[in-house]
C-alpha atoms as a PDB file:
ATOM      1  CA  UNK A   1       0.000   0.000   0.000  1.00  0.00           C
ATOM      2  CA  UNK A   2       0.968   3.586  -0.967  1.00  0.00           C
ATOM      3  CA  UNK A   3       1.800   5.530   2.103  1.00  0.00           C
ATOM      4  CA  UNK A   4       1.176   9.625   1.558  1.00  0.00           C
ATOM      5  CA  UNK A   5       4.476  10.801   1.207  1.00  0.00           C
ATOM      6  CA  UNK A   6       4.710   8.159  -2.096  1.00  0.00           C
ATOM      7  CA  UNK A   7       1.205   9.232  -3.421  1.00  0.00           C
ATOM      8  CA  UNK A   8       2.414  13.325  -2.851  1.00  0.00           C
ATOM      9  CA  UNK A   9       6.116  11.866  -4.584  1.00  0.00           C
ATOM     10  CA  UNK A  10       3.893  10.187  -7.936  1.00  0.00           C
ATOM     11  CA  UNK A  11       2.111  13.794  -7.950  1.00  0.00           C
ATOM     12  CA  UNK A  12       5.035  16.042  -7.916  1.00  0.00           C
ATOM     13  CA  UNK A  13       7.102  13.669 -10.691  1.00  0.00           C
ATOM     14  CA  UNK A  14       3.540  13.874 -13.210  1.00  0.00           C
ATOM     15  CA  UNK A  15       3.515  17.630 -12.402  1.00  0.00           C
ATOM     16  CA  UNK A  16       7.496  17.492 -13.531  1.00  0.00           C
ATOM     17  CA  UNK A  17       6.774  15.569 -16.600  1.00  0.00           C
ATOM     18  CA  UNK A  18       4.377  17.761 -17.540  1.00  0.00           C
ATOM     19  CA  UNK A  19       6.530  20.846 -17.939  1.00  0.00           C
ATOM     20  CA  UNK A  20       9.913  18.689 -18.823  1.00  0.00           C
ATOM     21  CA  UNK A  21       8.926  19.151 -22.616  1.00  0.00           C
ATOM     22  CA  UNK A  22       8.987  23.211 -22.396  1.00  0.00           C
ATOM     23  CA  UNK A  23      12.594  22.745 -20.434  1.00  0.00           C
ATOM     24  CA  UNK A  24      14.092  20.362 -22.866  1.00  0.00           C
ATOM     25  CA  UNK A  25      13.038  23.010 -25.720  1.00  0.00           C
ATOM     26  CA  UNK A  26      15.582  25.324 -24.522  1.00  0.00           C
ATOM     27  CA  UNK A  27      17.763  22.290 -23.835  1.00  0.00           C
ATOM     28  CA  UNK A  28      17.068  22.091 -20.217  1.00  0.00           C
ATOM     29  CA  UNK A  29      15.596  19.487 -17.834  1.00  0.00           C
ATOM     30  CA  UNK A  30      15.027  19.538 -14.050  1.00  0.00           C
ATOM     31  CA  UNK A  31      15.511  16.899 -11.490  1.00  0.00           C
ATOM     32  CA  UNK A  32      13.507  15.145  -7.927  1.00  0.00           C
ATOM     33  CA  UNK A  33      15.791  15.762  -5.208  1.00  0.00           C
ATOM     34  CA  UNK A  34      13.777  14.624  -2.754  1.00  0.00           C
ATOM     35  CA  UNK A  35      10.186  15.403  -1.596  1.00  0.00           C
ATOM     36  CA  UNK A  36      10.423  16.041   3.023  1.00  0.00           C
ATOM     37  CA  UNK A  37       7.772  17.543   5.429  1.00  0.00           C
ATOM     38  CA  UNK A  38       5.848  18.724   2.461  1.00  0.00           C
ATOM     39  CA  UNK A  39       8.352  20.613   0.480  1.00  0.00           C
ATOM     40  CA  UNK A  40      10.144  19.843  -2.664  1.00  0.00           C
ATOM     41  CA  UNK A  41      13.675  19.838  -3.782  1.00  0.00           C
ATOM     42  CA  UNK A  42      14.707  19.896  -7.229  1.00  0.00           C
ATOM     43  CA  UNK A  43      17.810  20.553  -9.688  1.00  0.00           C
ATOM     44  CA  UNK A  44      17.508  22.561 -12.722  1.00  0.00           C
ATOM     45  CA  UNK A  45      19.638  21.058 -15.254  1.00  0.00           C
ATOM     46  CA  UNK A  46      21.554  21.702 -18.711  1.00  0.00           C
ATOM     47  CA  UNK A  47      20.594  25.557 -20.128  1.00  0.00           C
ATOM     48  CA  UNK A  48      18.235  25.634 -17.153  1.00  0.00           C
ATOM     49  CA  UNK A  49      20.761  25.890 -14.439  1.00  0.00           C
ATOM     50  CA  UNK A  50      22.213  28.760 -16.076  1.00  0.00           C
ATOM     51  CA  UNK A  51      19.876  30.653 -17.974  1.00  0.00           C
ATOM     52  CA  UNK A  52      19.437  34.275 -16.600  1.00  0.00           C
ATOM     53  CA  UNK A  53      15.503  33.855 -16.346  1.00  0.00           C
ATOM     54  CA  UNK A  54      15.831  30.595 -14.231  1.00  0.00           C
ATOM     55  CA  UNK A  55      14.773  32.674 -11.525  1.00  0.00           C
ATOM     56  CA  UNK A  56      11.249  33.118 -13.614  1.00  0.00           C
ATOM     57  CA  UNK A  57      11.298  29.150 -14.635  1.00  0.00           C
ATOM     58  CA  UNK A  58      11.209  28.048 -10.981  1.00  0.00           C
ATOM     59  CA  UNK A  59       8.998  30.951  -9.753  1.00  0.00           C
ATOM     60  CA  UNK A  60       6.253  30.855 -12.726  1.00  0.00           C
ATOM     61  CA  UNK A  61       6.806  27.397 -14.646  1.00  0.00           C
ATOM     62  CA  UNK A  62       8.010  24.699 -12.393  1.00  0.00           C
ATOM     63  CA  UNK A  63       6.359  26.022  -8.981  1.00  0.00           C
ATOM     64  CA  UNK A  64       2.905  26.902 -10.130  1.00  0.00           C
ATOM     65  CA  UNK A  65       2.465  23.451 -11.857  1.00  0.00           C
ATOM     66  CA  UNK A  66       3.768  21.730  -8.789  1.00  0.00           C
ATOM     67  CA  UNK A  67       0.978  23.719  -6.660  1.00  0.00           C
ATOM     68  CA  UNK A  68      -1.504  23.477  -8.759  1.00  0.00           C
ATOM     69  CA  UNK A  69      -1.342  19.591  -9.057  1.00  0.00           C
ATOM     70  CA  UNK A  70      -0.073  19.280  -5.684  1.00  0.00           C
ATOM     71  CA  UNK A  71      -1.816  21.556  -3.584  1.00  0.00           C
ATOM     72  CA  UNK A  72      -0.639  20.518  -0.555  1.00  0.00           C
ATOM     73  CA  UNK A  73       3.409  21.336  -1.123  1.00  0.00           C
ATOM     74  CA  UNK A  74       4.518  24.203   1.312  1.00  0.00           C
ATOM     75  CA  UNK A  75       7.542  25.450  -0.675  1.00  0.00           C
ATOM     76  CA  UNK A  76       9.629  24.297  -3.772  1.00  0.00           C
ATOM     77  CA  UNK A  77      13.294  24.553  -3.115  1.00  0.00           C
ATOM     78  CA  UNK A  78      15.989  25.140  -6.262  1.00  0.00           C
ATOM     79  CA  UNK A  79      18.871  22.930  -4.847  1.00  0.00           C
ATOM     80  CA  UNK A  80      22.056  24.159  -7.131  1.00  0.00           C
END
């Protein structure tokens, strides 16, 4: 049987597939660090990590989807 924190992990990695395709475009990608007390942890990767509007990809791109699929994440942490 599923226990919550797996159910919440399958939730965040759909919500990360779901926006992978836009970061691959610009030939980036982001990674599951690990999902604790309700918050995520995640890597941007390739053109991602460096890209001067990464701020803005976390911010409007990678946390709203998160939220929106996962409502009940308390904060999305960029792990460099």
């Amino acid at each position: 049987m599923e226990t919550q924190n797996e159910k919440i992990i399958t939730k965040v990695m759909e919500a990360l597939e779901s926006i992978r395709p836009f970061l691959n475009k610009d030939g980036g990608d982001i990674e599951l660090i690990d999902v604790k007390d309700n918050n995520v942890y995640v890597r941007l990767l390739g053109n991602c990590s460096s890209c001067p509007i990464s701020f803005s990809t976390m911010k409007l791109g990678v946390e709203n989807t998160i939220r929106e699929k996962v409502p009940e994440i308390a904060e999305i942490i960029n792990v460099e």
